[in-house]
Protein backbone atom coordinates (compact mmCIF):
# COMPACT_ATOMS: atom_id res chain seq x y z
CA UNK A 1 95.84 28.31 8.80
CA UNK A 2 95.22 31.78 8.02
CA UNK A 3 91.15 33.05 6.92
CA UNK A 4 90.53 36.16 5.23
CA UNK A 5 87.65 38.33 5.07
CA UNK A 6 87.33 41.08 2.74
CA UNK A 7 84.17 43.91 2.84
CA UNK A 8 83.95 47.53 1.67
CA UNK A 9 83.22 47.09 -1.81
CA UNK A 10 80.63 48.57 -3.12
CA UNK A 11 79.13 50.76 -6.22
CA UNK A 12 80.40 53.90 -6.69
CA UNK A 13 80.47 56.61 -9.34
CA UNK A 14 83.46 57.31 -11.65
CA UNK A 15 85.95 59.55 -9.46
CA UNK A 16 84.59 58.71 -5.81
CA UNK A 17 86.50 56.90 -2.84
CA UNK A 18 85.83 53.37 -1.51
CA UNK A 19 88.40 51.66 1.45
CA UNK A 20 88.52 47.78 1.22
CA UNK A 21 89.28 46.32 4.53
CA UNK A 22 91.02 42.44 4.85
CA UNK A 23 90.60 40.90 8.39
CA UNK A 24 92.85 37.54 9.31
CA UNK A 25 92.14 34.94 11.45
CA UNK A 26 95.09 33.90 13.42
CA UNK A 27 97.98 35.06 16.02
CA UNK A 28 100.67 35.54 12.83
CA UNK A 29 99.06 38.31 11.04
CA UNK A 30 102.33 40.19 10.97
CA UNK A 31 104.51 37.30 10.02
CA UNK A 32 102.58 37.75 5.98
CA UNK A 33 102.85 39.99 3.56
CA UNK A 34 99.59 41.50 2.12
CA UNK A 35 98.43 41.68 -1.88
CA UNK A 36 95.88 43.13 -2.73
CA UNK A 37 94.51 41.75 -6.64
CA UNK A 38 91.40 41.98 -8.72
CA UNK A 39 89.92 40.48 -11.56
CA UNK A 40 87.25 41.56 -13.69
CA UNK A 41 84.67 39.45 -15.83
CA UNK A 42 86.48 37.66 -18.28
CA UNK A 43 89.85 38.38 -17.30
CA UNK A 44 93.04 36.90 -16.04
CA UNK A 45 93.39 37.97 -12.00
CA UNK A 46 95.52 40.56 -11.53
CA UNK A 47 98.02 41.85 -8.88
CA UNK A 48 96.78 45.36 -7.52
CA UNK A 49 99.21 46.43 -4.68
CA UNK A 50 100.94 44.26 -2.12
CA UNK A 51 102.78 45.80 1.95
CA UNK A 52 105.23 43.83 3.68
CA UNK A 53 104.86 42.63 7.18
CA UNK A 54 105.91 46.00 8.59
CA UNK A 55 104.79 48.35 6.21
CA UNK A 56 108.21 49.15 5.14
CA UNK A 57 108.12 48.15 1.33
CA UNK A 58 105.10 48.61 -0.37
CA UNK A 59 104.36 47.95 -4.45
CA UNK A 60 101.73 49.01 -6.34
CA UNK A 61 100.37 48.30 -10.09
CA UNK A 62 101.32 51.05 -12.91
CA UNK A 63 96.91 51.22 -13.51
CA UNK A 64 96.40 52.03 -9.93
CA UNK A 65 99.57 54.27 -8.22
CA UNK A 66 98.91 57.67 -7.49
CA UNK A 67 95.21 56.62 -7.33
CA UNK A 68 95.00 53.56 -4.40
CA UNK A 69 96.77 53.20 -1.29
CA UNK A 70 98.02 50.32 0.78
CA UNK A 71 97.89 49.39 4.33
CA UNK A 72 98.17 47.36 7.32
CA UNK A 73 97.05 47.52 11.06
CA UNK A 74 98.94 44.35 12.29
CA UNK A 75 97.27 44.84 15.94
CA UNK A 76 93.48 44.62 14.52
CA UNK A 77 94.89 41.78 12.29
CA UNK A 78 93.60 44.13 8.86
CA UNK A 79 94.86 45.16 5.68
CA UNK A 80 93.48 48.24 3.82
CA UNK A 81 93.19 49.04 -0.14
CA UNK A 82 92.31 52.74 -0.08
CA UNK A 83 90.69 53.69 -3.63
CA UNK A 84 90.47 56.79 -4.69
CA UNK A 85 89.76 58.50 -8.13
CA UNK A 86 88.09 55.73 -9.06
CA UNK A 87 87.34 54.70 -12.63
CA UNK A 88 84.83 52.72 -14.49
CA UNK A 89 88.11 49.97 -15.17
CA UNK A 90 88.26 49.34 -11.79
CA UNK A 91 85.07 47.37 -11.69
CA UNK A 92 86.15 43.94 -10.57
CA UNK A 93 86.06 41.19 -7.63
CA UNK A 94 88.76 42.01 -5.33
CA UNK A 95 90.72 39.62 -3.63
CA UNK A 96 93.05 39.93 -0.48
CA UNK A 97 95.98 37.02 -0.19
CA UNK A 98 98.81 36.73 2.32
CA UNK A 99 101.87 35.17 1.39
CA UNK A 100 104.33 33.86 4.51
CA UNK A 101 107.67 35.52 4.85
CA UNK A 102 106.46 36.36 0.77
CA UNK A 103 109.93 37.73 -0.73
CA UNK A 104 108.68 41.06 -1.70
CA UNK A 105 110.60 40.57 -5.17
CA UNK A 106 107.56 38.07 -6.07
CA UNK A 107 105.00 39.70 -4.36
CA UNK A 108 103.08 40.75 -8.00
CA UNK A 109 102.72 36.71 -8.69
CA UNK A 110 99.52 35.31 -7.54
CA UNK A 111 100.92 31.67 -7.27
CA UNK A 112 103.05 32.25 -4.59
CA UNK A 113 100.25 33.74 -2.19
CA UNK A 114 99.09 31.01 0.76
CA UNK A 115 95.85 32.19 1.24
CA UNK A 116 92.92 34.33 -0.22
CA UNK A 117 89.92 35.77 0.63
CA UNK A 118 86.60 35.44 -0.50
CA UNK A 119 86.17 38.68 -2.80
CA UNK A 120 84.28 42.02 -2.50
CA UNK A 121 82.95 43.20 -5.47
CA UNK A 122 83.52 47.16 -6.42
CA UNK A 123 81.54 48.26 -9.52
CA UNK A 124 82.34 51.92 -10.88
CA UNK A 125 79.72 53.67 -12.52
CA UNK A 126 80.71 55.78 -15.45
């Protein structure tokens, strides 16, 4: 069983920085791939950026690359969403999810995550 704990949202105005951490519970941190999605009112949830286990393949959504960046600290157990340039259609509840041994070829489907976290909501102001 794997619990995670998002925090660092926030509001912020239209073209300012905010860094989302994820902590995990648990002694197999690095054996999961990390996604990163969000979902704003009314809205389907959608994938955001996801990092393998080691850091060595890393996706990102078309809306967000360039702008956010991904990351992991396997020895504190945390992931990291980096935001930068933000824009008012960012506003949304994110979510953090951790698939096990996640092929990274799937890694933009919600369904096939084993665990999410609670949410952190990020408003941008315009």
């Amino acid at each position: 069983q794997v619990q995670l704990v998002e925090s660092g949202g926030g509001l912020m105005q239209a073209g300012g920085s905010l860094r989302l951490s994820c902590t995990a519970s648990g002694r197999t941190f690095s054996s999961y791939t990390m996604g990163w999605f969000r979902q704003a009112p009314g809205k389907e949830r959608e994938f955001v950026a996801a990092i393998t286990w080691n850091g060595g393949s890393i996706r990102y959504a078309e809306s967000v690359k360039g702008r956010f960046t991904i990351s992991r600290d396997n020895a504190k157990n945390t992931a990291y969403l980096q935001m930068n340039s933000l824009k008012p259609e960012d506003t949304a509840v994110y979510y953090c999810a951790a698939g096990l041994k996640l092929s990274f070829i799937v890694v933009t489907l919600k369904r096939r995550y084993d665990y999410w976290g609670q949410g952190t909501q990020v408003t941008v102001s315009s």
